[in-house]
C-alpha atoms as a PDB file:
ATOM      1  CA  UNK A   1      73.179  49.522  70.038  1.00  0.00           C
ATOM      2  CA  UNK A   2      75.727  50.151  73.145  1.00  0.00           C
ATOM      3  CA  UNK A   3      76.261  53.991  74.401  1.00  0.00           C
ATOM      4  CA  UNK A   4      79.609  53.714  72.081  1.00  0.00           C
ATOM      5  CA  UNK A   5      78.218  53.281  68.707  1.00  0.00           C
ATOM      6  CA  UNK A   6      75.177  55.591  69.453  1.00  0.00           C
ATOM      7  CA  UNK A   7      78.040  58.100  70.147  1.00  0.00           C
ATOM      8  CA  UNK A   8      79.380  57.801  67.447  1.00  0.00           C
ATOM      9  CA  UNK A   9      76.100  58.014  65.095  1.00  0.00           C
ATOM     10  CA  UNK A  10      75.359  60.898  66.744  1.00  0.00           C
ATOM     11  CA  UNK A  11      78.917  62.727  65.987  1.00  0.00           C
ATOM     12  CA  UNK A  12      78.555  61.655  62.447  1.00  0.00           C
ATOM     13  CA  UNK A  13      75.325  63.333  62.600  1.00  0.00           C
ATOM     14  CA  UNK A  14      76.451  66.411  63.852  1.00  0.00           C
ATOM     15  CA  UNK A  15      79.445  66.598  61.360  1.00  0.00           C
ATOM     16  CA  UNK A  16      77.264  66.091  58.556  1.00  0.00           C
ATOM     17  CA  UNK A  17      74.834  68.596  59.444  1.00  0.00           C
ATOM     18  CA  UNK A  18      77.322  70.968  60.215  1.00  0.00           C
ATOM     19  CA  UNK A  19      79.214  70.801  56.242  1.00  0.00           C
ATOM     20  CA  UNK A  20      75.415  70.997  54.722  1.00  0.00           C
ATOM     21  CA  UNK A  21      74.552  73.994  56.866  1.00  0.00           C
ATOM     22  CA  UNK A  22      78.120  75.723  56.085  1.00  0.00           C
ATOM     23  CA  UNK A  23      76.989  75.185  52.340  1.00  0.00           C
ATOM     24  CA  UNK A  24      73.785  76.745  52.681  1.00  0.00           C
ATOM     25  CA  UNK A  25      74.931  79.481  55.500  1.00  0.00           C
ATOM     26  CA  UNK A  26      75.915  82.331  53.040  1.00  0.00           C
ATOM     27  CA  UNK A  27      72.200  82.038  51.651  1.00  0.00           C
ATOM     28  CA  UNK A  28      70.140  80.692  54.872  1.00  0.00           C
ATOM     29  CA  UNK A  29      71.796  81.651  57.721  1.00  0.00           C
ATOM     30  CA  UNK A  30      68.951  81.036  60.020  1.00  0.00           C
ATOM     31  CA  UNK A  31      69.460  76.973  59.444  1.00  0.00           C
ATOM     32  CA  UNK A  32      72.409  77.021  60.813  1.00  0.00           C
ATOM     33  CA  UNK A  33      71.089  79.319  63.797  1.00  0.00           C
ATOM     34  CA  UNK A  34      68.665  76.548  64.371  1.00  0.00           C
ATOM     35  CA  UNK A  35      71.289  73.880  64.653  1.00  0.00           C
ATOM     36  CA  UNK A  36      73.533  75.555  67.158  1.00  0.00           C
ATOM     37  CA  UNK A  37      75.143  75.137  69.608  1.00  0.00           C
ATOM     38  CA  UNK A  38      77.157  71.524  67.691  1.00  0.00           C
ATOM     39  CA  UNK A  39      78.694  68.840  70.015  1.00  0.00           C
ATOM     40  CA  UNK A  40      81.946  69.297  71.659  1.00  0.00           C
ATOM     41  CA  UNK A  41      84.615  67.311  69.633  1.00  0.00           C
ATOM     42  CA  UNK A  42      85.739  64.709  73.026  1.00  0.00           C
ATOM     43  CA  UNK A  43      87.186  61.212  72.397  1.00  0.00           C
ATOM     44  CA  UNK A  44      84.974  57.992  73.072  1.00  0.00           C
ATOM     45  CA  UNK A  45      86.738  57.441  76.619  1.00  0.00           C
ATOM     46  CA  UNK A  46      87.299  59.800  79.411  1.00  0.00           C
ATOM     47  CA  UNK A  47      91.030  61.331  78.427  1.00  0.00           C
ATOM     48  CA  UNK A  48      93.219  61.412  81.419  1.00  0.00           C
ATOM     49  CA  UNK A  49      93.606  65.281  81.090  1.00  0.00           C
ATOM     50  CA  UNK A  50      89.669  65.317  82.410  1.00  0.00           C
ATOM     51  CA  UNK A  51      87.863  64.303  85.685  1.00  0.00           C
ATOM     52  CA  UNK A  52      85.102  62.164  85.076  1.00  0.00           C
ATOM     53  CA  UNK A  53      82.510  64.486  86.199  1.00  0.00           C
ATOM     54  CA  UNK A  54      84.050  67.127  83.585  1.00  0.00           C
ATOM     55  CA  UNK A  55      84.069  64.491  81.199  1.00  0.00           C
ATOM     56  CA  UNK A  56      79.915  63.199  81.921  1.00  0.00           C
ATOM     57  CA  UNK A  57      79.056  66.795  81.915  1.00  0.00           C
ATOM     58  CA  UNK A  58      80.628  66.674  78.186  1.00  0.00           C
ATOM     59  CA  UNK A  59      78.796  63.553  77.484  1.00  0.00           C
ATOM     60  CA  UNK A  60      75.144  64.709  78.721  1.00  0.00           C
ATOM     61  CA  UNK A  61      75.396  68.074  76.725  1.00  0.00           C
ATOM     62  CA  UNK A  62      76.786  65.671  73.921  1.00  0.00           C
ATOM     63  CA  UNK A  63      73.556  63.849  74.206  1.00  0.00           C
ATOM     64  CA  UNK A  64      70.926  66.459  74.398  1.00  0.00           C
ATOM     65  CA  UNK A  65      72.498  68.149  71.302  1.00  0.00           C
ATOM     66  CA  UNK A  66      71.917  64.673  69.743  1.00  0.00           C
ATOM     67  CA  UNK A  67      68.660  64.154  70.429  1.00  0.00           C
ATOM     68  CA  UNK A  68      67.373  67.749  69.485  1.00  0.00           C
ATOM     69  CA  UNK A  69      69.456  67.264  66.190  1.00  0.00           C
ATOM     70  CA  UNK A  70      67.661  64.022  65.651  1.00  0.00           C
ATOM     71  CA  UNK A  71      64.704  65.235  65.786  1.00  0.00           C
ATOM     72  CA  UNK A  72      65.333  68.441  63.667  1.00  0.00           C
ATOM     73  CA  UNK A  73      67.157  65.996  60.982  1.00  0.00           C
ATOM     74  CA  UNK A  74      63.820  63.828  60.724  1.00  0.00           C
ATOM     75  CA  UNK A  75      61.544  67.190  60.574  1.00  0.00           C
ATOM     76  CA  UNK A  76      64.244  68.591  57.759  1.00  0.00           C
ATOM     77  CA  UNK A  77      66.907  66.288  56.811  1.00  0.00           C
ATOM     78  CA  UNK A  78      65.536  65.802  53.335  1.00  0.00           C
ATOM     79  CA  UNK A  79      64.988  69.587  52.897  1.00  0.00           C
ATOM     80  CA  UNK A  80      68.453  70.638  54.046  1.00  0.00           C
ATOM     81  CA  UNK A  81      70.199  67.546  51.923  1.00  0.00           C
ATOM     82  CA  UNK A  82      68.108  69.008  49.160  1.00  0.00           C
ATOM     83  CA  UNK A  83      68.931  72.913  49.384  1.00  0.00           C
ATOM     84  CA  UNK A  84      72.613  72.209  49.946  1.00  0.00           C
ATOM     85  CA  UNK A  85      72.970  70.463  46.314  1.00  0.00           C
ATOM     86  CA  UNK A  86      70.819  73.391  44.915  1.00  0.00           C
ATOM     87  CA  UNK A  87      73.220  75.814  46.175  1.00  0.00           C
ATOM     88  CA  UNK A  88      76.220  73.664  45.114  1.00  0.00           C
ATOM     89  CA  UNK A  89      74.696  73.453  41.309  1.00  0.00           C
ATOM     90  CA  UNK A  90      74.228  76.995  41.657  1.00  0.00           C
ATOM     91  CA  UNK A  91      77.759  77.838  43.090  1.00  0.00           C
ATOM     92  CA  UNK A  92      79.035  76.085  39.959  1.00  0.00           C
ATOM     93  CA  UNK A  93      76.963  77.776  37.485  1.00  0.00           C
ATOM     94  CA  UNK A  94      78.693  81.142  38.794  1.00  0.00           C
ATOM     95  CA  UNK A  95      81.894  79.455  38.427  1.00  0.00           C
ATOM     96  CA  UNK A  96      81.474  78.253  34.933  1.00  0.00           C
ATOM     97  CA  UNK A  97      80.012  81.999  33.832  1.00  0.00           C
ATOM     98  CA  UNK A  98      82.761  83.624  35.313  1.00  0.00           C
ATOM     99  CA  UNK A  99      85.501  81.604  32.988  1.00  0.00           C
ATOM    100  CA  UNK A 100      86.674  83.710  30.089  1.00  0.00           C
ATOM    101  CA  UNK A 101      84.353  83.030  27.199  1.00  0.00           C
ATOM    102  CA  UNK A 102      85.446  81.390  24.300  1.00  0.00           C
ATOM    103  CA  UNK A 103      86.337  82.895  21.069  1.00  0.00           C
ATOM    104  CA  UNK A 104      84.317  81.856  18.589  1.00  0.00           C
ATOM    105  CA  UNK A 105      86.861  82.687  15.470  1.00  0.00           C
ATOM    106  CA  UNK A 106      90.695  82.077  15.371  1.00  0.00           C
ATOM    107  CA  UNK A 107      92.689  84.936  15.893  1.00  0.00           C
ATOM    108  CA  UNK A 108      94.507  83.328  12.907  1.00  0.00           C
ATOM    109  CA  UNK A 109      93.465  84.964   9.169  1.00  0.00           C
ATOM    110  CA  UNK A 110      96.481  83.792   7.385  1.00  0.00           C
ATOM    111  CA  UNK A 111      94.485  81.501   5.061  1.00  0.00           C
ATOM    112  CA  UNK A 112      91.867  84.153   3.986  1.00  0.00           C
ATOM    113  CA  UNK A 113      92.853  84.344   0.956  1.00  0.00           C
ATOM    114  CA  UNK A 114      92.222  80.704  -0.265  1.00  0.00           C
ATOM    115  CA  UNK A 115      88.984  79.573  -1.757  1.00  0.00           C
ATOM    116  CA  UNK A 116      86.885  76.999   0.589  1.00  0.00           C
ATOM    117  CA  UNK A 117      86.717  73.543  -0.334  1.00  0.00           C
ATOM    118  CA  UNK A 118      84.431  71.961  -2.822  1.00  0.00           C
ATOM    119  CA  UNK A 119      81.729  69.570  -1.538  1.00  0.00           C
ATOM    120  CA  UNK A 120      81.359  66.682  -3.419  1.00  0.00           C
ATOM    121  CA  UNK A 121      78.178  66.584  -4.787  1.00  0.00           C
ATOM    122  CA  UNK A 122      75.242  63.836  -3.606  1.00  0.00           C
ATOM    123  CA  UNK A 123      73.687  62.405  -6.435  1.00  0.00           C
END
């Protein structure tokens, strides 16, 4: 893999770790304490509004943040992937409880006067 496309596995990374930790930060803030500081957002090629040696010193701290987010992804990727959708279900649960409930009769009585329906008999 060249330095580009290991770049840009490592943003993807980062951007992913960042939505499942903003799922689960109301409930576990500490994850996302542990996955601070996230990689500064800079474009694949040195933009002409940087030096180079702002744009390398972008690059390393890009890198280090990879590599320590690597390794915590490996140690808890499953676990965080896994709390996030518990959350989620959970998040929807409250949702669908706090819809208005249902009514179970009709607010209609206009046919209580007629007789129900005869069931035809089974013989």
């Amino acid at each position: 893999m060249n330095e580009l496309e290991e770049r840009r596995n490592a943003r993807a990374l980062n951007n992913d770790l960042r939505i499942l930790s903003d799922i689960v930060k109301p409930y576990f803030p500490s994850i996302q304490a542990d996955l601070q500081p996230w990689m500064h957002d800079i474009p694949l090629e040195c933009p002409p509004t940087m030096t180079k040696a702002e744009f390398e010193t972008l690059v390393v701290f890009n890198r280090r943040v990879a590599k320590r987010q690597s390794a915590w992804y490996q140690k808890k990727g499953q676990a965080l992937c896994g709390l996030a959708q518990v959350v989620r279900r959970y998040e929807i649960g409250l949702s669908a409880c706090a819809r208005a409930p249902k009514r179970a009769a009709p607010d209609d009585f206009s046919n209580v006067g007629e007789r129900p329906s005869k069931r035809p008999r089974r013989r």
